[in-house]
N, C-alpha and C. Protein backbone atom coordinates (compact mmCIF):
# COMPACT_ATOMS: atom_id res chain seq x y z
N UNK A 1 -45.84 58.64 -22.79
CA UNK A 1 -45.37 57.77 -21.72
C UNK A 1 -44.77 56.49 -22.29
N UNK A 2 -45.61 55.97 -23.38
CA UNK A 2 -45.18 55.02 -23.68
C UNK A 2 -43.82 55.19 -24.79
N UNK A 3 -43.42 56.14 -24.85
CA UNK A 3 -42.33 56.10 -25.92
C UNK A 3 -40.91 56.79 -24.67
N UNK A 4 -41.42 57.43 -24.01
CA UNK A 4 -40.27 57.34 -22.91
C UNK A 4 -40.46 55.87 -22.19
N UNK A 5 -40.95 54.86 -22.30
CA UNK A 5 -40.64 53.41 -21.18
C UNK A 5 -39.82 52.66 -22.96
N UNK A 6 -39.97 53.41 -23.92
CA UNK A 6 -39.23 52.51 -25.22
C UNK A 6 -37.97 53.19 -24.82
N UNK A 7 -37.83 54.66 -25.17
CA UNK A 7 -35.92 55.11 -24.87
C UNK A 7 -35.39 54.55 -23.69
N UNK A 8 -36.37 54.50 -22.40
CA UNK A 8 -35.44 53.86 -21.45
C UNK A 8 -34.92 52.53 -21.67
N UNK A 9 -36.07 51.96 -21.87
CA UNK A 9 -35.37 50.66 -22.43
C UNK A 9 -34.32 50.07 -23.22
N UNK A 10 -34.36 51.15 -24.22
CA UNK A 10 -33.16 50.86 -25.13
C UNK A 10 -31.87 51.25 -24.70
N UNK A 11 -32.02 52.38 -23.82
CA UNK A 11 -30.81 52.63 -23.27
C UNK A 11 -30.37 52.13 -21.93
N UNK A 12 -31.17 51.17 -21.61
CA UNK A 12 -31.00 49.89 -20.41
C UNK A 12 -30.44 49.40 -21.45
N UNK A 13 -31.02 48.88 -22.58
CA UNK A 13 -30.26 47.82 -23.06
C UNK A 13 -28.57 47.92 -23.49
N UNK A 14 -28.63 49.03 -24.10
CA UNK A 14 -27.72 50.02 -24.35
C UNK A 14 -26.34 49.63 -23.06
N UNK A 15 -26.85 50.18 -22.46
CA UNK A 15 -26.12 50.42 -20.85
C UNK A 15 -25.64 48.72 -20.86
N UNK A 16 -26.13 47.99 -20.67
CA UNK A 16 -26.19 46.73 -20.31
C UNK A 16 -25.22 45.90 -21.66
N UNK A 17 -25.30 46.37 -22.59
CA UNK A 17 -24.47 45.78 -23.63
C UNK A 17 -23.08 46.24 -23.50
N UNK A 18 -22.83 47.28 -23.27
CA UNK A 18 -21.48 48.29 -22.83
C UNK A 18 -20.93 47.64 -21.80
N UNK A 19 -21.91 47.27 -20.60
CA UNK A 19 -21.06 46.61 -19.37
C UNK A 19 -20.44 44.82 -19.61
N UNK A 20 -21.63 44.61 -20.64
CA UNK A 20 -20.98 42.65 -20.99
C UNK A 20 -19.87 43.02 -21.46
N UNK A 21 -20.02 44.02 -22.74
CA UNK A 21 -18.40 44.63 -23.14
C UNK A 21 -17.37 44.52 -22.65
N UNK A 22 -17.43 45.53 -21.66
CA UNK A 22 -16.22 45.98 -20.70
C UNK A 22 -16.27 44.31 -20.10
N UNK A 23 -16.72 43.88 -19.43
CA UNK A 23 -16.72 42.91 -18.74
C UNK A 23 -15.91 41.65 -19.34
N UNK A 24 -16.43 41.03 -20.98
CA UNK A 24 -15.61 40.80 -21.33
C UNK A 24 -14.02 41.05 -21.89
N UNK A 25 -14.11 42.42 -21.95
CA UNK A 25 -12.58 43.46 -22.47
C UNK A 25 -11.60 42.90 -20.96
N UNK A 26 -12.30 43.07 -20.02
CA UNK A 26 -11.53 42.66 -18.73
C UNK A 26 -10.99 41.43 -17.90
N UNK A 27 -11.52 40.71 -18.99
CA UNK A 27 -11.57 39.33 -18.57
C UNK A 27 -10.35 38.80 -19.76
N UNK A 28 -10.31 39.44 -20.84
CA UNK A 28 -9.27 39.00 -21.66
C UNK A 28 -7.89 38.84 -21.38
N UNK A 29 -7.14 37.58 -21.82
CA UNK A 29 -5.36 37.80 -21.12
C UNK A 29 -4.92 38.02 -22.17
N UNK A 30 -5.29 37.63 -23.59
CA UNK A 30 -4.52 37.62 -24.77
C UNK A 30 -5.19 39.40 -25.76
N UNK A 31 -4.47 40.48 -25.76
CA UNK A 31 -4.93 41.23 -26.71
C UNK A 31 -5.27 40.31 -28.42
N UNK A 32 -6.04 41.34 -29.25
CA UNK A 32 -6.43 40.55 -30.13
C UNK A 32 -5.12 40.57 -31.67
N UNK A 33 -3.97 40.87 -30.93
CA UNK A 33 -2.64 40.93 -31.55
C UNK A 33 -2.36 39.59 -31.23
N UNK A 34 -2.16 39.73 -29.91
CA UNK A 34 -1.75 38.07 -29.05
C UNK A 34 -2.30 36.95 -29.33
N UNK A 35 -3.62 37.13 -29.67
CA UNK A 35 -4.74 36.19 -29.84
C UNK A 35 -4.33 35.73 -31.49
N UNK A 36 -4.03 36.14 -32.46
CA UNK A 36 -4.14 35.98 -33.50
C UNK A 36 -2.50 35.35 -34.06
N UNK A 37 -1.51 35.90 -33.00
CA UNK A 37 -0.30 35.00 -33.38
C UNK A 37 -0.28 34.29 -32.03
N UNK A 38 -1.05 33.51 -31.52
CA UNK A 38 -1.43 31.93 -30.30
C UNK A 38 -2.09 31.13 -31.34
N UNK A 39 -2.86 31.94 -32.30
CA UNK A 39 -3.57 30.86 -32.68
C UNK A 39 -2.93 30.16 -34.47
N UNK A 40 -2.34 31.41 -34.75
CA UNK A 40 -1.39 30.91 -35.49
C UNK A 40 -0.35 29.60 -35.29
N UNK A 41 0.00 30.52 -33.98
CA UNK A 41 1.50 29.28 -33.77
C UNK A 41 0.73 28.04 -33.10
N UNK A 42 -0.81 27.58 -33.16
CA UNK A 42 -1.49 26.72 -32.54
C UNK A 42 -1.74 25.78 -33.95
N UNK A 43 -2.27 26.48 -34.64
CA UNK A 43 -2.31 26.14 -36.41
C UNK A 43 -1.15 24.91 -36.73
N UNK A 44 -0.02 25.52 -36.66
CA UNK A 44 1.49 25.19 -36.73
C UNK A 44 1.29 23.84 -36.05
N UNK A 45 1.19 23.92 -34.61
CA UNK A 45 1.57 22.51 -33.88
C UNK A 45 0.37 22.21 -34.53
N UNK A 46 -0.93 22.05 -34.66
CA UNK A 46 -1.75 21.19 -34.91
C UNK A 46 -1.31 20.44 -36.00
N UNK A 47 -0.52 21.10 -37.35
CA UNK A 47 -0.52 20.42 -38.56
C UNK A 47 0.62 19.52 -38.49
N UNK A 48 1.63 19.40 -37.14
CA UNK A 48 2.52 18.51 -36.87
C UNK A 48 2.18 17.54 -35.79
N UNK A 49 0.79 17.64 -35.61
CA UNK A 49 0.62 16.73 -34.56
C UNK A 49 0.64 16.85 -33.29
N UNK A 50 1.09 18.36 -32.94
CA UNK A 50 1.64 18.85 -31.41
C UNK A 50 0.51 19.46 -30.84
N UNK A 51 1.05 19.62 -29.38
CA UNK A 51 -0.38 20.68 -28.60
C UNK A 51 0.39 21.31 -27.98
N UNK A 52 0.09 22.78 -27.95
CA UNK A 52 1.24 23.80 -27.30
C UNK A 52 0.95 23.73 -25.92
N UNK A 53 -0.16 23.66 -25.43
CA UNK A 53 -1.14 23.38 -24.04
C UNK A 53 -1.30 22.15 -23.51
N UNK A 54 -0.60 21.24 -23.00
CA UNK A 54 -1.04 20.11 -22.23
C UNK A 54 -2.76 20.14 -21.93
N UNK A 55 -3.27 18.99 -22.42
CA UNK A 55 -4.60 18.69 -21.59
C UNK A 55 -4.37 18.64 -19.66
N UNK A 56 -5.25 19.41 -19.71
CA UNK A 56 -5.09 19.62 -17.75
C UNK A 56 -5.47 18.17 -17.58
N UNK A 57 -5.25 17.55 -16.64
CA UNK A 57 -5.95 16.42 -16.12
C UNK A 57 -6.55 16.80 -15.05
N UNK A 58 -7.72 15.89 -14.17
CA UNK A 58 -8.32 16.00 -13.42
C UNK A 58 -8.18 15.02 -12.77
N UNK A 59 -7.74 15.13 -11.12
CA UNK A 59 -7.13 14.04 -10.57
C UNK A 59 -8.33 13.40 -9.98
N UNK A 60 -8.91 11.91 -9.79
CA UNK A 60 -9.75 11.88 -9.24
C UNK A 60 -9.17 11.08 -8.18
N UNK A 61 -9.69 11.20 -6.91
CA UNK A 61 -9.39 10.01 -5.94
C UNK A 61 -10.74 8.94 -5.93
N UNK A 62 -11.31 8.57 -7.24
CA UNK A 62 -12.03 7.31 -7.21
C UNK A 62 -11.20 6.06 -7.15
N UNK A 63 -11.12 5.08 -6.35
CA UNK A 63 -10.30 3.82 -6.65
C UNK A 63 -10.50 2.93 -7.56
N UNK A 64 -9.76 2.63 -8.65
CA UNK A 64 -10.38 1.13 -9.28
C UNK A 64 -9.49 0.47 -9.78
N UNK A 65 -9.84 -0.62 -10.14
CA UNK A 65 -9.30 -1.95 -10.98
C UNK A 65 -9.90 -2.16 -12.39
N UNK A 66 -8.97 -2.40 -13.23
CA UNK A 66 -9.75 -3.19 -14.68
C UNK A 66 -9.30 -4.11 -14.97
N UNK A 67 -10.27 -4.98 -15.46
CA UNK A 67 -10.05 -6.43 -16.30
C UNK A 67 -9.81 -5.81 -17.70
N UNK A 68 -8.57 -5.97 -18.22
CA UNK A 68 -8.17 -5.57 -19.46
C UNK A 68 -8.67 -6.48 -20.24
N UNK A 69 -9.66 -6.05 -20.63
CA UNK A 69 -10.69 -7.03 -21.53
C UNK A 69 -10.95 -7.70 -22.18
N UNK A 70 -10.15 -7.45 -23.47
CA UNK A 70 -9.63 -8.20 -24.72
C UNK A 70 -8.78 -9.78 -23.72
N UNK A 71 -7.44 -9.33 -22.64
CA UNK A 71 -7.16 -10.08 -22.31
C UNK A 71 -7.99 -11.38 -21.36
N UNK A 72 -8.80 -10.95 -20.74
CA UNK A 72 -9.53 -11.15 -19.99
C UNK A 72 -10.79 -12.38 -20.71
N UNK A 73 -11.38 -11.73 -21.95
CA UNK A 73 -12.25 -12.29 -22.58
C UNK A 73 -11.17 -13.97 -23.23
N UNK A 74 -9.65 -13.38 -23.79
CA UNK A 74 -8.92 -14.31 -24.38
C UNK A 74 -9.14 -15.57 -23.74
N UNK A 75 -8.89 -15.03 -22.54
CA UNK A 75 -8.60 -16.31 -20.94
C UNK A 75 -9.53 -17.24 -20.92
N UNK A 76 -11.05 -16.27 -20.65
CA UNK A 76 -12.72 -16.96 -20.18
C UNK A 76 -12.34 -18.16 -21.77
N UNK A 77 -12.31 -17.16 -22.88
CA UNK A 77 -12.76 -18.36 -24.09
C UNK A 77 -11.35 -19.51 -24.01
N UNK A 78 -10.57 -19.29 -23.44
CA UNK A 78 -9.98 -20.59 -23.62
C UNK A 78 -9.26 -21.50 -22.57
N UNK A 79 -10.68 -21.08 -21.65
CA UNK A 79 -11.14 -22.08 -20.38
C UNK A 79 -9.42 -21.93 -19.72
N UNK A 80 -8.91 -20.85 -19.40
CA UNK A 80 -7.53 -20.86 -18.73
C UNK A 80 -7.76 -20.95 -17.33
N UNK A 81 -8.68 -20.18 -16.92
CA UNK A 81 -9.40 -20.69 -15.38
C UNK A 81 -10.07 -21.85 -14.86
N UNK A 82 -9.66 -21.95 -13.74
CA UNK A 82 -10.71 -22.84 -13.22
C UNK A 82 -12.14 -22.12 -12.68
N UNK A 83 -13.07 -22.37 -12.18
CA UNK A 83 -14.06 -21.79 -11.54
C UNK A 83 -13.92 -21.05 -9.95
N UNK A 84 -12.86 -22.01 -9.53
CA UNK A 84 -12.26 -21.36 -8.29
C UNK A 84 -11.07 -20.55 -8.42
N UNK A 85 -10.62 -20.24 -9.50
CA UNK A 85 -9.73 -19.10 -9.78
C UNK A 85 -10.18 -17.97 -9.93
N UNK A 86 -11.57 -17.96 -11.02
CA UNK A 86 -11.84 -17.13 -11.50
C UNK A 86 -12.77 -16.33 -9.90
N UNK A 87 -13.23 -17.43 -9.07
CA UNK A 87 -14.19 -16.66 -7.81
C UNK A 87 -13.00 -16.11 -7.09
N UNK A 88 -12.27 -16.32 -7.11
CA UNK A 88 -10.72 -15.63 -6.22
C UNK A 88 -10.77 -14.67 -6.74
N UNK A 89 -10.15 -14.53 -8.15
CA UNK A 89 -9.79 -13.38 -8.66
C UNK A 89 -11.17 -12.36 -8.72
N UNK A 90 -11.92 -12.30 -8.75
CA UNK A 90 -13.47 -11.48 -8.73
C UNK A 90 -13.57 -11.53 -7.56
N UNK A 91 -13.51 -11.99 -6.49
CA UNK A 91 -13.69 -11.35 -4.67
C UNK A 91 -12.44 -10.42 -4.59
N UNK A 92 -11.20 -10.91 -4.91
CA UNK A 92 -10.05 -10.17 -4.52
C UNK A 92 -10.06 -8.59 -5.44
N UNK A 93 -10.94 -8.68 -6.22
CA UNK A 93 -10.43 -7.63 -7.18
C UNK A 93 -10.48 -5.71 -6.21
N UNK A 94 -11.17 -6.34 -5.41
CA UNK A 94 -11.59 -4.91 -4.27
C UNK A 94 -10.41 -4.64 -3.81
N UNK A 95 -9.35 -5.42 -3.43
CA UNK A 95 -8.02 -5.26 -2.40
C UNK A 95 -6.77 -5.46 -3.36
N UNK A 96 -7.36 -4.23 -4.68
CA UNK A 96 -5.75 -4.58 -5.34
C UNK A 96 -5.20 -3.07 -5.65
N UNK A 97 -4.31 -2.92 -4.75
CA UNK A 97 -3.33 -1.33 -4.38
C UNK A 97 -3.20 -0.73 -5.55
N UNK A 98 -3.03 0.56 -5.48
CA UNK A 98 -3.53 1.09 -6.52
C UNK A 98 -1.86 1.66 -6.99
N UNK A 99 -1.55 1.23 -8.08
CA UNK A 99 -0.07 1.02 -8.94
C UNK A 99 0.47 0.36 -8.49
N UNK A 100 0.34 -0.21 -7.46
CA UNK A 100 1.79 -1.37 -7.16
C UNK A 100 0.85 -2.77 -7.31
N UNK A 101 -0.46 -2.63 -7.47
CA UNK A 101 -1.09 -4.12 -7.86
C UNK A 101 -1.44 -5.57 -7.38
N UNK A 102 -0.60 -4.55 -6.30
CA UNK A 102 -0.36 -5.79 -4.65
C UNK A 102 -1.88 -6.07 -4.37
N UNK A 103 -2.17 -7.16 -3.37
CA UNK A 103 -3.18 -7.26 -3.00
C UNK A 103 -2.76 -6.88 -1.49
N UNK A 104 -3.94 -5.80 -1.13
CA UNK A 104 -3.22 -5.39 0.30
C UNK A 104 -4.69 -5.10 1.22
N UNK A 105 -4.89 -4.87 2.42
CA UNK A 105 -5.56 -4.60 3.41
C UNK A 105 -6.77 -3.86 3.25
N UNK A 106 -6.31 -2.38 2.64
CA UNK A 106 -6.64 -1.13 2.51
C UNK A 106 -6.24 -0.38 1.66
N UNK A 107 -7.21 -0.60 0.86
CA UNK A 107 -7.02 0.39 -0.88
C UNK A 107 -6.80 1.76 -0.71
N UNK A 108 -7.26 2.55 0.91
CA UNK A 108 -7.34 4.09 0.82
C UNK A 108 -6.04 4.42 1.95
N UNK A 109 -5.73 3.68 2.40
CA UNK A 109 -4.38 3.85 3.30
C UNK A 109 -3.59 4.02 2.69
N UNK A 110 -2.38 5.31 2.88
CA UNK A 110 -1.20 5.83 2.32
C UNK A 110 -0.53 4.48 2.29
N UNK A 111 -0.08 4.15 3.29
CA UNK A 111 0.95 3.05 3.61
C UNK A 111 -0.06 2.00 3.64
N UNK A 112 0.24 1.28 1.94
CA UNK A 112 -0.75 -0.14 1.77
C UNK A 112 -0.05 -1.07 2.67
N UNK A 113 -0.54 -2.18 3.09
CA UNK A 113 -0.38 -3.37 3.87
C UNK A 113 -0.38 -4.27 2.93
N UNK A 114 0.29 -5.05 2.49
CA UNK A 114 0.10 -6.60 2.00
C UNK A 114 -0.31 -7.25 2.70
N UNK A 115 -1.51 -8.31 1.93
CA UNK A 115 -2.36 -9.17 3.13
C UNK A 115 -1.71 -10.48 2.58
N UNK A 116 -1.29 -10.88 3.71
CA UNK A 116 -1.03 -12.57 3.45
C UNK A 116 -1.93 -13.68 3.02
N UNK A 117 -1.16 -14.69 2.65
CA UNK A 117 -2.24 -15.53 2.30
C UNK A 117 -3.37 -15.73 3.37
N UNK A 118 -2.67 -16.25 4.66
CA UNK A 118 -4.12 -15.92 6.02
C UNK A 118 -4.58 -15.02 6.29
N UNK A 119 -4.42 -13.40 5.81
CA UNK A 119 -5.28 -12.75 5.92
C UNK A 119 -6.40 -12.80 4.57
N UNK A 120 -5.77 -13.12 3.68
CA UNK A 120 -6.98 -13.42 2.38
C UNK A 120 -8.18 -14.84 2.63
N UNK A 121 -7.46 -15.75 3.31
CA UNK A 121 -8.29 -16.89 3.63
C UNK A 121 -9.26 -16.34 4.88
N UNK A 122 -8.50 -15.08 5.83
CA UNK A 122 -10.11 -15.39 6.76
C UNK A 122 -10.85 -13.90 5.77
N UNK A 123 -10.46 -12.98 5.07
CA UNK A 123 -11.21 -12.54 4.63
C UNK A 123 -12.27 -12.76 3.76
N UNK A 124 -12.05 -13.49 2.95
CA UNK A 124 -12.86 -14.54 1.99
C UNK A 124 -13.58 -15.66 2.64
N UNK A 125 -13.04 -16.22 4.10
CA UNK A 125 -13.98 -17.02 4.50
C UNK A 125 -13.48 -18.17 4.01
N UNK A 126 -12.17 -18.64 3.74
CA UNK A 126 -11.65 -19.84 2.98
C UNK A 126 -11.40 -20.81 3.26
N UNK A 127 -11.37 -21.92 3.86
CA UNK A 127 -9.74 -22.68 4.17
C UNK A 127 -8.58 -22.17 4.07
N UNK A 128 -7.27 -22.41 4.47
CA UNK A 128 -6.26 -22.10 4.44
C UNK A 128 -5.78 -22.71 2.98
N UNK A 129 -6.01 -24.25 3.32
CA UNK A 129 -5.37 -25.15 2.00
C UNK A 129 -5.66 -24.66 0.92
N UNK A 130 -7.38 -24.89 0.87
CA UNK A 130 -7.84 -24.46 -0.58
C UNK A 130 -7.47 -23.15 -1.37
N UNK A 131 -6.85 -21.93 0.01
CA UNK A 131 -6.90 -20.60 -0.99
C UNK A 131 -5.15 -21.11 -1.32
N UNK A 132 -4.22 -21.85 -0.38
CA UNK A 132 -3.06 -22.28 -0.99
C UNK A 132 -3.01 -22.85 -2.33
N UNK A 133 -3.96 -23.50 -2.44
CA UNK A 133 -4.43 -24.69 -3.74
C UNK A 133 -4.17 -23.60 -4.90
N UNK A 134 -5.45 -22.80 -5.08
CA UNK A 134 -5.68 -22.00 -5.66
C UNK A 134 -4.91 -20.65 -6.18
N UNK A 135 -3.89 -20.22 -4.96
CA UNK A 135 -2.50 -19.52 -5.63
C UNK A 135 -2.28 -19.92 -6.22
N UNK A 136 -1.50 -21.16 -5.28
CA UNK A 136 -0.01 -21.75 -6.24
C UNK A 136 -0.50 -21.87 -8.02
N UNK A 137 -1.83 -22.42 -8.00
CA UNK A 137 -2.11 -22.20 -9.66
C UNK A 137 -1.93 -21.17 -10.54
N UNK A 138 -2.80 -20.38 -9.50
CA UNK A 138 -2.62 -19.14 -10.25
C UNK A 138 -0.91 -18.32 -10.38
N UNK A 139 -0.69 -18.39 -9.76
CA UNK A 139 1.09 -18.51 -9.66
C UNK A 139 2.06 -19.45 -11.10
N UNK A 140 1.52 -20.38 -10.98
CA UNK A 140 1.99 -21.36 -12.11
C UNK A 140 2.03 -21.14 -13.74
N UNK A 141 0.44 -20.14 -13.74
CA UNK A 141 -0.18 -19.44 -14.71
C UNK A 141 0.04 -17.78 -14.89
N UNK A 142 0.80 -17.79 -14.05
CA UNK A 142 1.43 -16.15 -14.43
C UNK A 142 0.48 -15.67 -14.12
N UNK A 143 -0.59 -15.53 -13.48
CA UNK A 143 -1.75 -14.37 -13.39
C UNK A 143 -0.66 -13.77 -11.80
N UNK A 144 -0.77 -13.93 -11.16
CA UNK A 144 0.20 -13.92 -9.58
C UNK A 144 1.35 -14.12 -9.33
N UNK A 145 2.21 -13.67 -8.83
CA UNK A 145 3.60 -13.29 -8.23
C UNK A 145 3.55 -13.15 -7.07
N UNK A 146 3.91 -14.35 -5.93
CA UNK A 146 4.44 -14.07 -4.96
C UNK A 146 5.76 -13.49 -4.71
N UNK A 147 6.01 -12.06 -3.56
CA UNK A 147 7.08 -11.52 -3.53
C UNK A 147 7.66 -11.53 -1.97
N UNK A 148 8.77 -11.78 -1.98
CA UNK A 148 9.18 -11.39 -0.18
C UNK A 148 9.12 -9.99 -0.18
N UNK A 149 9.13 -9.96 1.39
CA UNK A 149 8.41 -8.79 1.62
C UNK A 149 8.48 -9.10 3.26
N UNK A 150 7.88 -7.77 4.01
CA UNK A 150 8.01 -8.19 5.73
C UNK A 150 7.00 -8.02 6.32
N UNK A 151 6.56 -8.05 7.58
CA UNK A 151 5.41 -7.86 8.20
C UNK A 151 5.84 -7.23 9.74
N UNK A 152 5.46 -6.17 9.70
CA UNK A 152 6.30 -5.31 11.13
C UNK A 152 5.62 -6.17 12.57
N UNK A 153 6.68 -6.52 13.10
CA UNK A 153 6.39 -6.87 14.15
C UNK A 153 6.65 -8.20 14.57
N UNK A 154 7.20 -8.97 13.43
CA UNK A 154 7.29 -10.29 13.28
C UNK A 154 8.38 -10.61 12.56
N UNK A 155 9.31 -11.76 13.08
CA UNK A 155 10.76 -11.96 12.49
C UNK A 155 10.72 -13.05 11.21
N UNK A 156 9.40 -13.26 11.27
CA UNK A 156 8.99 -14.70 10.12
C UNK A 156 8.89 -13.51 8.63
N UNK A 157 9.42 -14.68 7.56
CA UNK A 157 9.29 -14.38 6.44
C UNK A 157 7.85 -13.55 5.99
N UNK A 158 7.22 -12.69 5.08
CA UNK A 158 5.98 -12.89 4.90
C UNK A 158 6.23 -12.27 3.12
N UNK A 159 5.25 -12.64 2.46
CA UNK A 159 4.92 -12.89 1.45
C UNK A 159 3.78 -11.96 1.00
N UNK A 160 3.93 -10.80 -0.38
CA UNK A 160 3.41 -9.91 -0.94
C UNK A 160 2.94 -10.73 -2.19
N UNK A 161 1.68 -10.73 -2.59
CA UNK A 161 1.23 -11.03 -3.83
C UNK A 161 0.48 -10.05 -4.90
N UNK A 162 0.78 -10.35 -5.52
CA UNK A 162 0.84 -9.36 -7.08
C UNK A 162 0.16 -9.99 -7.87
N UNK A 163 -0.89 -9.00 -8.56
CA UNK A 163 -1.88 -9.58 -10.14
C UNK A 163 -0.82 -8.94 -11.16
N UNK A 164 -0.54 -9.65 -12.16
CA UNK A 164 -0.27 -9.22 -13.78
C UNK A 164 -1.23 -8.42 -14.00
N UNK A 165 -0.38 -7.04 -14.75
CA UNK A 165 -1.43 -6.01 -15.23
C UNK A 165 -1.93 -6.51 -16.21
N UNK A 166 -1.30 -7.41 -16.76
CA UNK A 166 -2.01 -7.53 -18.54
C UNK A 166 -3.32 -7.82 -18.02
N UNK A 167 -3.87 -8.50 -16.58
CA UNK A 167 -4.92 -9.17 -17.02
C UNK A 167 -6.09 -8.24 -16.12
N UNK A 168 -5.86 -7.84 -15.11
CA UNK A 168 -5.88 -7.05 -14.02
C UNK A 168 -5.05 -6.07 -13.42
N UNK A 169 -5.73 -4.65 -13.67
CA UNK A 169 -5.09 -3.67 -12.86
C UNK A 169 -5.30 -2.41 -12.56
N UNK A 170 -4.80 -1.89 -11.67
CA UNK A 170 -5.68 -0.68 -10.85
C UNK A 170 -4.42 0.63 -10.83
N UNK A 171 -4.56 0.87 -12.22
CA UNK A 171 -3.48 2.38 -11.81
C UNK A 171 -3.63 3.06 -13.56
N UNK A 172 -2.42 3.49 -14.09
CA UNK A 172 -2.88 4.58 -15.35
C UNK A 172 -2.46 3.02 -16.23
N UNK A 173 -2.88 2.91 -16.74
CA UNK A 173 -2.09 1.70 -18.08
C UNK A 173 -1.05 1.91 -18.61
N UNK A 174 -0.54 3.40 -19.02
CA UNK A 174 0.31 4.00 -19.85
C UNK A 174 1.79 4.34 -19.04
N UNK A 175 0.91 4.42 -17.63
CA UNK A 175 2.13 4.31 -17.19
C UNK A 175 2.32 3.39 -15.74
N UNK A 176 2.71 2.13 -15.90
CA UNK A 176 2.82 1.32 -14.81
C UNK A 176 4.33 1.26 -14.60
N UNK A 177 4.32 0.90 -12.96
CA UNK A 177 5.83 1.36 -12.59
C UNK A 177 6.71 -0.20 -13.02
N UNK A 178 8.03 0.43 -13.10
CA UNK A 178 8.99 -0.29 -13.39
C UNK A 178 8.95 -2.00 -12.78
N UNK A 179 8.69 -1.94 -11.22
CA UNK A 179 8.91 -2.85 -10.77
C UNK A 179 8.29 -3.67 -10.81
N UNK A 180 7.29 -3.09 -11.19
CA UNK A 180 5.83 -3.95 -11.90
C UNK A 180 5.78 -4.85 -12.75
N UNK A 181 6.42 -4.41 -13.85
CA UNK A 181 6.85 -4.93 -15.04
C UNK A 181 7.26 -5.67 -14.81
N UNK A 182 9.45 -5.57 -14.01
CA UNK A 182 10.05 -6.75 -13.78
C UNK A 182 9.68 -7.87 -13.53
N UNK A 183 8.35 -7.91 -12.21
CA UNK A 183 7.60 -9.10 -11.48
C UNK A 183 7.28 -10.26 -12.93
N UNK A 184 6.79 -9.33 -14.20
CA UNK A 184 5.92 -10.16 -15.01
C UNK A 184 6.26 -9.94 -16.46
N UNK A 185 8.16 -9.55 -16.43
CA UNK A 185 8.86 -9.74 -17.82
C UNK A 185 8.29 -11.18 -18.29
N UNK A 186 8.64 -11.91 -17.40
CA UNK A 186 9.18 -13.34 -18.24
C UNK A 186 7.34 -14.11 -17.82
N UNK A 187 6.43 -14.78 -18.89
CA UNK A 187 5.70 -15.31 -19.16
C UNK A 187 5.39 -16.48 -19.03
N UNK A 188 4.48 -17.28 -18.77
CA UNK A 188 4.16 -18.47 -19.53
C UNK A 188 3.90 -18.60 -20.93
N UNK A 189 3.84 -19.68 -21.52
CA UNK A 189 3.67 -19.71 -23.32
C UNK A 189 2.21 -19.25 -23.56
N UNK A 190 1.13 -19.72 -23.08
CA UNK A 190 -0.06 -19.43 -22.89
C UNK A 190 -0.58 -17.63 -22.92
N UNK A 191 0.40 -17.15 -22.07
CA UNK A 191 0.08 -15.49 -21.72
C UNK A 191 0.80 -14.80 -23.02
N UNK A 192 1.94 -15.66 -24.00
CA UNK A 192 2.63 -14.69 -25.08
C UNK A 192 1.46 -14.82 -26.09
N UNK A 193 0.29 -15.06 -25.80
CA UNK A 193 -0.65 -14.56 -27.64
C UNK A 193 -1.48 -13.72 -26.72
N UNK A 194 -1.18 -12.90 -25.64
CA UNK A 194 -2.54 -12.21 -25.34
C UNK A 194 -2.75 -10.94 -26.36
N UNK A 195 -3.91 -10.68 -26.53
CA UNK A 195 -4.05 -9.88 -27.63
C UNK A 195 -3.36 -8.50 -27.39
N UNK A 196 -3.39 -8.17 -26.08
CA UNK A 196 -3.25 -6.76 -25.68
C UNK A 196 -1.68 -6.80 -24.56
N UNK A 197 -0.42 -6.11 -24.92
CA UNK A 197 0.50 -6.20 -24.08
C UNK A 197 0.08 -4.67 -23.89
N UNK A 198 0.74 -4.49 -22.44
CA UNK A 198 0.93 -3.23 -21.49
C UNK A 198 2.13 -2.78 -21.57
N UNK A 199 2.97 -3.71 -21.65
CA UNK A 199 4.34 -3.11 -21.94
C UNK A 199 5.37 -4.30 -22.32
């Protein structure tokens, strides 16, 4: 008895090794002809630096912003902020659109909104003056770009504001859009030693 529950067994096992087999035989796309000149001509690009296969990416819809760090740290050590700049820029950092850098309404809305300066003052809880105060500086200092821009529904001017990626920003680094850039070609003297340019 006990040597027939050993043959069955082995030929369970048996059985069961044959089917991972097949299982893997069926699952294969590359024969092991195919397989051996892919990995050849993989050899090849590797020793030039190439990848025959793009890395897949994985898209996430997490939202965020970064303080580009190096730049960021440059700033703190050489007291470029004031204390009320720096609390602006750290409340606002939640409402900054994701590649265009704008500060807008709604980070998850297709169609971002630019928030005006009075919508940033009652969101923050501000004065009007003081968050004026506090642009225009930051404006002066290249961290911000005010841009025209419109507001549906209303024939009055309204005004889009923009963070510099170098210092702050919420999209791929590698690749920020054109118009982006333009906003923040031209510098203050202060912003040309930052350690880290974006573009």
């Amino acid at each position: 008895m006990t040597k027939r529950k050993s043959n069955l067994g082995q030929a369970l096992n048996a059985s069961e090794e044959k089917a991972r087999l097949r299982d893997i035989k069926a699952e294969q796309i590359l024969s092991a002809e195919e397989m051996d000149i892919a990995n050849e001509l993989q050899n090849k690009a590797n020793a030039k630096g190439m990848k025959l296969v793009p890395d897949r990416k994985v898209k996430s819809k997490v939202k965020f912003v970064q303080f580009i760090q190096d730049n960021w740290d440059y700033l703190i050590t050489n007291d470029y902020f004031g204390n009320d700049e720096l609390l602006l820029l750290m409340k606002i950092s939640g409402k900054v659109g994701f590649l265009s850098n704008c500060i807008v309404h709604d980070i998850h809305a297709k169609s971002q909104i630019p928030m005006t300066q009075s919508d940033i003052a009652n969101y923050l809880g501000i004065n009007k003056g003081n968050l004026s105060r506090i642009i225009k500086s930051l404006i002066d200092k290249g961290i911000i770009v005010r841009a025209l821009g419109f507001k549906e529904g209303i024939n009055a001017r309204a005004y889009s504001l923009y963070l510099n990626p170098h210092i702050i920003y919420s999209g791929d680094r590698d690749n920020i859009p054109e118009p982006l850039k333009t906003m923040f070609y031209k510098t203050p003297k202060a912003l040309k030693n930052l350690p880290v340019r974006l573009f």
